[in-house]
Each structure stands twice: as C-alpha cells, then as structure tokens.
Protein backbone atom coordinates (compact mmCIF):
# COMPACT_ATOMS: atom_id res chain seq x y z
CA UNK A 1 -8.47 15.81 14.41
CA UNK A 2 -9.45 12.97 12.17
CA UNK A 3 -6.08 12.01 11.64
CA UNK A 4 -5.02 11.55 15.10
CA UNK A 5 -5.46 8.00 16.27
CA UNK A 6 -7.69 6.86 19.22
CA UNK A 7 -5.34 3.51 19.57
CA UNK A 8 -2.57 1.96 18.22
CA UNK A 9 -2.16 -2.06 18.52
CA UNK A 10 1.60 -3.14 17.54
CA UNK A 11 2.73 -6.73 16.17
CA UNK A 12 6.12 -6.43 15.22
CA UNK A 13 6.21 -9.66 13.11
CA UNK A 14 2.66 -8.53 11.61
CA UNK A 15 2.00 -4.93 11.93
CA UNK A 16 0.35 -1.86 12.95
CA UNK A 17 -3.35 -1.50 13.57
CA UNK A 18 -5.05 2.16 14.30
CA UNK A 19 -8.50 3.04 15.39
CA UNK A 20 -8.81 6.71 14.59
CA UNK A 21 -11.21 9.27 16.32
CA UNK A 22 -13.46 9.45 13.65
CA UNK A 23 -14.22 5.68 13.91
CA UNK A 24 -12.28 4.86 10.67
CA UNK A 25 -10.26 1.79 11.12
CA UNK A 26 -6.53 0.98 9.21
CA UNK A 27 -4.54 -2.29 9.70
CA UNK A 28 -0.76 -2.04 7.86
CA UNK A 29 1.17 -5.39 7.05
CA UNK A 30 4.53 -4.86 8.15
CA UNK A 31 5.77 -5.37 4.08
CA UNK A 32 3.25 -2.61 3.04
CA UNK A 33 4.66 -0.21 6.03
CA UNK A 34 8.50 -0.99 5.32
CA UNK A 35 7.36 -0.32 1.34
CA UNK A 36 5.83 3.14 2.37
CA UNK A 37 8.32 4.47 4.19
CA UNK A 38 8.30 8.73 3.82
CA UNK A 39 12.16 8.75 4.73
CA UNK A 40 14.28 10.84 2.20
CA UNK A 41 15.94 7.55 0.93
CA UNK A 42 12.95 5.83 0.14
CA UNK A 43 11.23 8.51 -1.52
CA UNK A 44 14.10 9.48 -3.66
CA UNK A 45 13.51 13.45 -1.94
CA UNK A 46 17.29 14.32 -2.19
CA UNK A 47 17.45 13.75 -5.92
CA UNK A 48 18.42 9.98 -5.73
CA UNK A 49 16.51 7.09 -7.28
CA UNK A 50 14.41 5.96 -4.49
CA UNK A 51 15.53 2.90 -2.69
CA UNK A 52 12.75 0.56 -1.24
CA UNK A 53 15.14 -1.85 0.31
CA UNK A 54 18.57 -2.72 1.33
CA UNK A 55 18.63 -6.47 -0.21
CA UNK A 56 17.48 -5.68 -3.85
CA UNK A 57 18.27 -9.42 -4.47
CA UNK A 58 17.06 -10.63 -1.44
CA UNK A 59 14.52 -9.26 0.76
CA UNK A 60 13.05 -11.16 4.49
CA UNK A 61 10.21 -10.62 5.48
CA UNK A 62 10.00 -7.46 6.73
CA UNK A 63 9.66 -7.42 10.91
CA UNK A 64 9.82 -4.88 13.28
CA UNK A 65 12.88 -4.43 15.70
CA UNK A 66 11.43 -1.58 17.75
CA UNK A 67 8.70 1.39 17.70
CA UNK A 68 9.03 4.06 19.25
CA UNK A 69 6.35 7.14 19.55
CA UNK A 70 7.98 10.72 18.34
CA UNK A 71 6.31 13.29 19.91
CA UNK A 72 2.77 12.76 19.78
CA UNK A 73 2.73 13.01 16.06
CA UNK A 74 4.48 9.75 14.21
CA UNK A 75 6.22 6.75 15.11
CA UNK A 76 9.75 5.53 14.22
CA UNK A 77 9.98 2.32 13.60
CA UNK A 78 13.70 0.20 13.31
CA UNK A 79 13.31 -3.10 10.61
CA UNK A 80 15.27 -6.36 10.28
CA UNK A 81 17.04 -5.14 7.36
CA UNK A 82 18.93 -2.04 9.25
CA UNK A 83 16.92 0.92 8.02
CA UNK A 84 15.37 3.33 11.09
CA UNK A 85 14.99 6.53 9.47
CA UNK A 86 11.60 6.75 8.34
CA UNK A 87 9.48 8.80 10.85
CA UNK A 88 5.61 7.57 10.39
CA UNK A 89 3.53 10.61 11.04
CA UNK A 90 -0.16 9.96 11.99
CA UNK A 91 -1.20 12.01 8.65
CA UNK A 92 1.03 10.20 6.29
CA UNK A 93 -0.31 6.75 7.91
CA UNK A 94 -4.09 7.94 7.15
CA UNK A 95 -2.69 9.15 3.65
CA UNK A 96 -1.67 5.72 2.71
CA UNK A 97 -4.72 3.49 4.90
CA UNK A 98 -4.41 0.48 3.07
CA UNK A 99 -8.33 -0.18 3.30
CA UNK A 100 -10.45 -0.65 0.51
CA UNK A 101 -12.44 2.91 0.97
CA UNK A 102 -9.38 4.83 1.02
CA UNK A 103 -7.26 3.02 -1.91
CA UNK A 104 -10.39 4.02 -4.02
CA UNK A 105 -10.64 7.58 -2.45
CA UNK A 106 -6.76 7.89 -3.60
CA UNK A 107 -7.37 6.35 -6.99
CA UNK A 108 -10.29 8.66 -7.82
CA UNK A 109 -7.95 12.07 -6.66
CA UNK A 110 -5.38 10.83 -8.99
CA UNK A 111 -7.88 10.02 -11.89
C-alpha cells in the first residue's frame, strides 16, 4: 500500500522522517507530531474540548521519550510532557504529511 512506509528515521529531540513505498517523502517536527496527536484527548472524541497540551501556560519543546512500533501499523510515541496515548497509525501520518504537496491536496478537499 501507499501508505505503508518503506523506512522510518527517528530523532527524538527533532522528529520523525518516512520514506513511503510510493517514493513520497514526509519529515514531522516533533511540535507538529505532539500537535497532531489522534488520541481521544486531543481530538476532543469523547465529547470533551480537545486538549493539545498538558502546560496550557507553559509548553517545552516538545521531545520524544520513547517510540515504540504497534503492530506493524502505527507507532506510540511517550513526550516530555507525560502524555503516551496517542497511537500514530501509518495512514493518519500520510493524512497529515506536513509537505507542501499534501497541505495543498488537503486544502483543496476541504475547499
């Protein structure tokens, strides 16, 4: 599948970079990745506000603690500020490729 990745490089004080099999390329800053996290709390999917962060008032740079593969289908990763629930499927990482040719692909759906 497209979606599946070819290799994953890890920098936990940077981020995550993914060649996919169909040649695309996606490079996430660790702030964009802790920002899109699909976990229930962060998206608000149990009816609560959605909650980006655990210091609303002050926020570190966000670093990875650990990363761990689940299955052969997402990663988990743990972050500096305590939260390790978000489970990063392979699909939801394409979905939100923070390269230029996808932003506008996901602009123009939404248009």
């Amino acid at each position: 599948m497209p979606s599946d990745p070819e290799h994953i490089a890890i920098s936990k004080s940077k981020g995550v970079k993914i060649d996919w099999r169909d040649g695309h390329h996606s490079e996430y800053a660790c702030a964009y990745l802790r920002e899109e996290c699909p976990c229930a709390t962060c998206t608000g999917a149990h009816g609560t506000p959605p909650q980006k962060s655990a210091f609303p008032l002050y926020k570190p740079a966000a670093r990875m603690l650990e990363v761990e593969p689940v299955g052969n289908y997402a990663i988990r990763i743990v972050w500096n500020d305590g939260h390790s629930s978000g489970i990063y499927s392979y699909e939801h990482l394409r979905k939100i490729c923070p390269c230029p040719e996808c932003k506008a692909e996901r602009e123009r759906k939404t248009a």
